[in-house]
Protein backbone atom coordinates (compact mmCIF):
# COMPACT_ATOMS: atom_id res chain seq x y z
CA UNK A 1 0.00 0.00 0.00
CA UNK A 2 1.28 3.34 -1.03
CA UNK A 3 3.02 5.40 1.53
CA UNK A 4 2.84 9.20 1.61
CA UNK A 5 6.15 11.58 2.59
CA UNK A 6 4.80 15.28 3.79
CA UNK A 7 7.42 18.06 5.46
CA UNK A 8 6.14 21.08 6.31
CA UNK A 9 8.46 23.78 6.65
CA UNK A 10 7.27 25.68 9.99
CA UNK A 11 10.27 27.86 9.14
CA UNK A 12 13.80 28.64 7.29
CA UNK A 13 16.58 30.37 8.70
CA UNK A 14 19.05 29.06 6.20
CA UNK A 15 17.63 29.62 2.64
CA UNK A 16 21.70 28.55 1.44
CA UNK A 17 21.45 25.02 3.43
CA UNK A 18 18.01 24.21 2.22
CA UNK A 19 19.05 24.97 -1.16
CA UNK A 20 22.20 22.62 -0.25
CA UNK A 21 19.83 20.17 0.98
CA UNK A 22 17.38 20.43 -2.11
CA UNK A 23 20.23 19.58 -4.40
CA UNK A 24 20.82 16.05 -2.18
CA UNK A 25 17.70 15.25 -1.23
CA UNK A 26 15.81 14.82 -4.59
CA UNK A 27 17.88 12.63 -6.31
CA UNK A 28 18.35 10.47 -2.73
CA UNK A 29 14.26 10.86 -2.52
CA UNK A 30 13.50 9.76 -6.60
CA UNK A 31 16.78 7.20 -6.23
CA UNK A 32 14.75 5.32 -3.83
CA UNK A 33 11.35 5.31 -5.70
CA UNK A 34 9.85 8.39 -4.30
CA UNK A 35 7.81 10.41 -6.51
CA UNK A 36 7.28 14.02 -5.68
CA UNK A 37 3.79 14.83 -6.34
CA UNK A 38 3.82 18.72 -4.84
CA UNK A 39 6.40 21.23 -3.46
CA UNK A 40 5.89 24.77 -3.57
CA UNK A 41 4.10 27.38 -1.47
CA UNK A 42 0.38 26.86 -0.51
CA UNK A 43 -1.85 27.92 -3.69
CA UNK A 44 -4.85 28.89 -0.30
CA UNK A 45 -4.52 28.10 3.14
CA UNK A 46 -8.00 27.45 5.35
CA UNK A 47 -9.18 26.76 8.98
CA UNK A 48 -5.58 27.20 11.44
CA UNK A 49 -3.42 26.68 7.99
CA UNK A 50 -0.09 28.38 7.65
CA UNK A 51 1.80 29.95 4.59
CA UNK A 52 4.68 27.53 4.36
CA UNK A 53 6.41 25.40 1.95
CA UNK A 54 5.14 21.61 1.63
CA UNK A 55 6.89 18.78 0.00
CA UNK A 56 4.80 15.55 -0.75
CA UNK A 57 6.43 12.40 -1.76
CA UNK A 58 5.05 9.27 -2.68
CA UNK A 59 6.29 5.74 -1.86
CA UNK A 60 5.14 2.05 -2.62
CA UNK A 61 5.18 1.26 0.84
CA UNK A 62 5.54 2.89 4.38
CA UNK A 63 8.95 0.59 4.50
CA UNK A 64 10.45 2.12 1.02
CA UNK A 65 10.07 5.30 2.61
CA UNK A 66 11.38 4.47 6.05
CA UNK A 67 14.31 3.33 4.10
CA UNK A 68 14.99 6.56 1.92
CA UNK A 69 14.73 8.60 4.74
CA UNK A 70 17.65 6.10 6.46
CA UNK A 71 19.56 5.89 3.34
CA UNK A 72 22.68 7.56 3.04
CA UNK A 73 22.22 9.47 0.51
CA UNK A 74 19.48 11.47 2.45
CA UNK A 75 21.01 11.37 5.53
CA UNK A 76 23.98 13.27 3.88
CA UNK A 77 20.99 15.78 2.39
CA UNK A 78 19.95 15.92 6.14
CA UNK A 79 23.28 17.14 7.32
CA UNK A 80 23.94 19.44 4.32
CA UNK A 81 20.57 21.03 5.69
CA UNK A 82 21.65 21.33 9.79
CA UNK A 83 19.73 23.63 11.07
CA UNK A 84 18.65 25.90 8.24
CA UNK A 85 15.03 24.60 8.77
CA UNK A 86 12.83 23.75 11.03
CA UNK A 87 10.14 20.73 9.46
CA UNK A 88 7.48 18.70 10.91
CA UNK A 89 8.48 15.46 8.55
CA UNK A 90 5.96 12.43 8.46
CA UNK A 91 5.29 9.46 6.61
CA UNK A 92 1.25 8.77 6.44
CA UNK A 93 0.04 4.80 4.88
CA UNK A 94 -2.46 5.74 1.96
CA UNK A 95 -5.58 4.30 1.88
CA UNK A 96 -7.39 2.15 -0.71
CA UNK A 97 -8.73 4.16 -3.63
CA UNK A 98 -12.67 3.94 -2.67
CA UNK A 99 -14.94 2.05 -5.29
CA UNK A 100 -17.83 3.70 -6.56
CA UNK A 101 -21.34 2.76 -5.26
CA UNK A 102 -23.73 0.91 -7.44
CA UNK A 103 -26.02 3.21 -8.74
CA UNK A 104 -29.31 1.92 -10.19
């Protein structure tokens, strides 16, 4: 089942070591079958949303992502970033695509 990557960026004090990181982390992320489906500033926010960046990643499975977030190719993106961010990071199982109802 597929596994969904999502880091919020609740702030940057290091625009040079993200961009440092950015450079790593995308070819460590797509190297181990991640797909990036969004990144980029919020089009609206709603409700107690914040204007920050958002990356969203997709996986085949909660363990392929596990595992490109412990590679070390991505842990060298993590220390190219240090602390010129600070991210809430989480991987979230998808759910099964729901089937239509029967309609007469």
């Amino acid at each position: 089942m597929t596994a969904y990557w999502i880091s919020s960026y609740l702030e940057v004090t290091d625009e040079s070591r993200l961009k440092a990181y950015a450079e790593l982390a995308f070819p460590a992320l797509t190297g181990a079958g991640g797909t990036f489906l969004a990144r980029s500033l919020p089009a609206a926010v709603f409700e107690a949303g914040k204007e920050m960046r958002s990356v969203i990643i997709e996986f085949a499975t909660v363990d392929a992502a596990l595992a490109a977030h412990a590679s070390p190719a991505y842990q060298e993106a993590l220390e190219a970033l240090g602390d010129g961010a600070v991210r809430d990071l989480r991987i979230v199982q998808g759910i099964e695509p729901a089937t239509p109802v029967d309609r007469p």
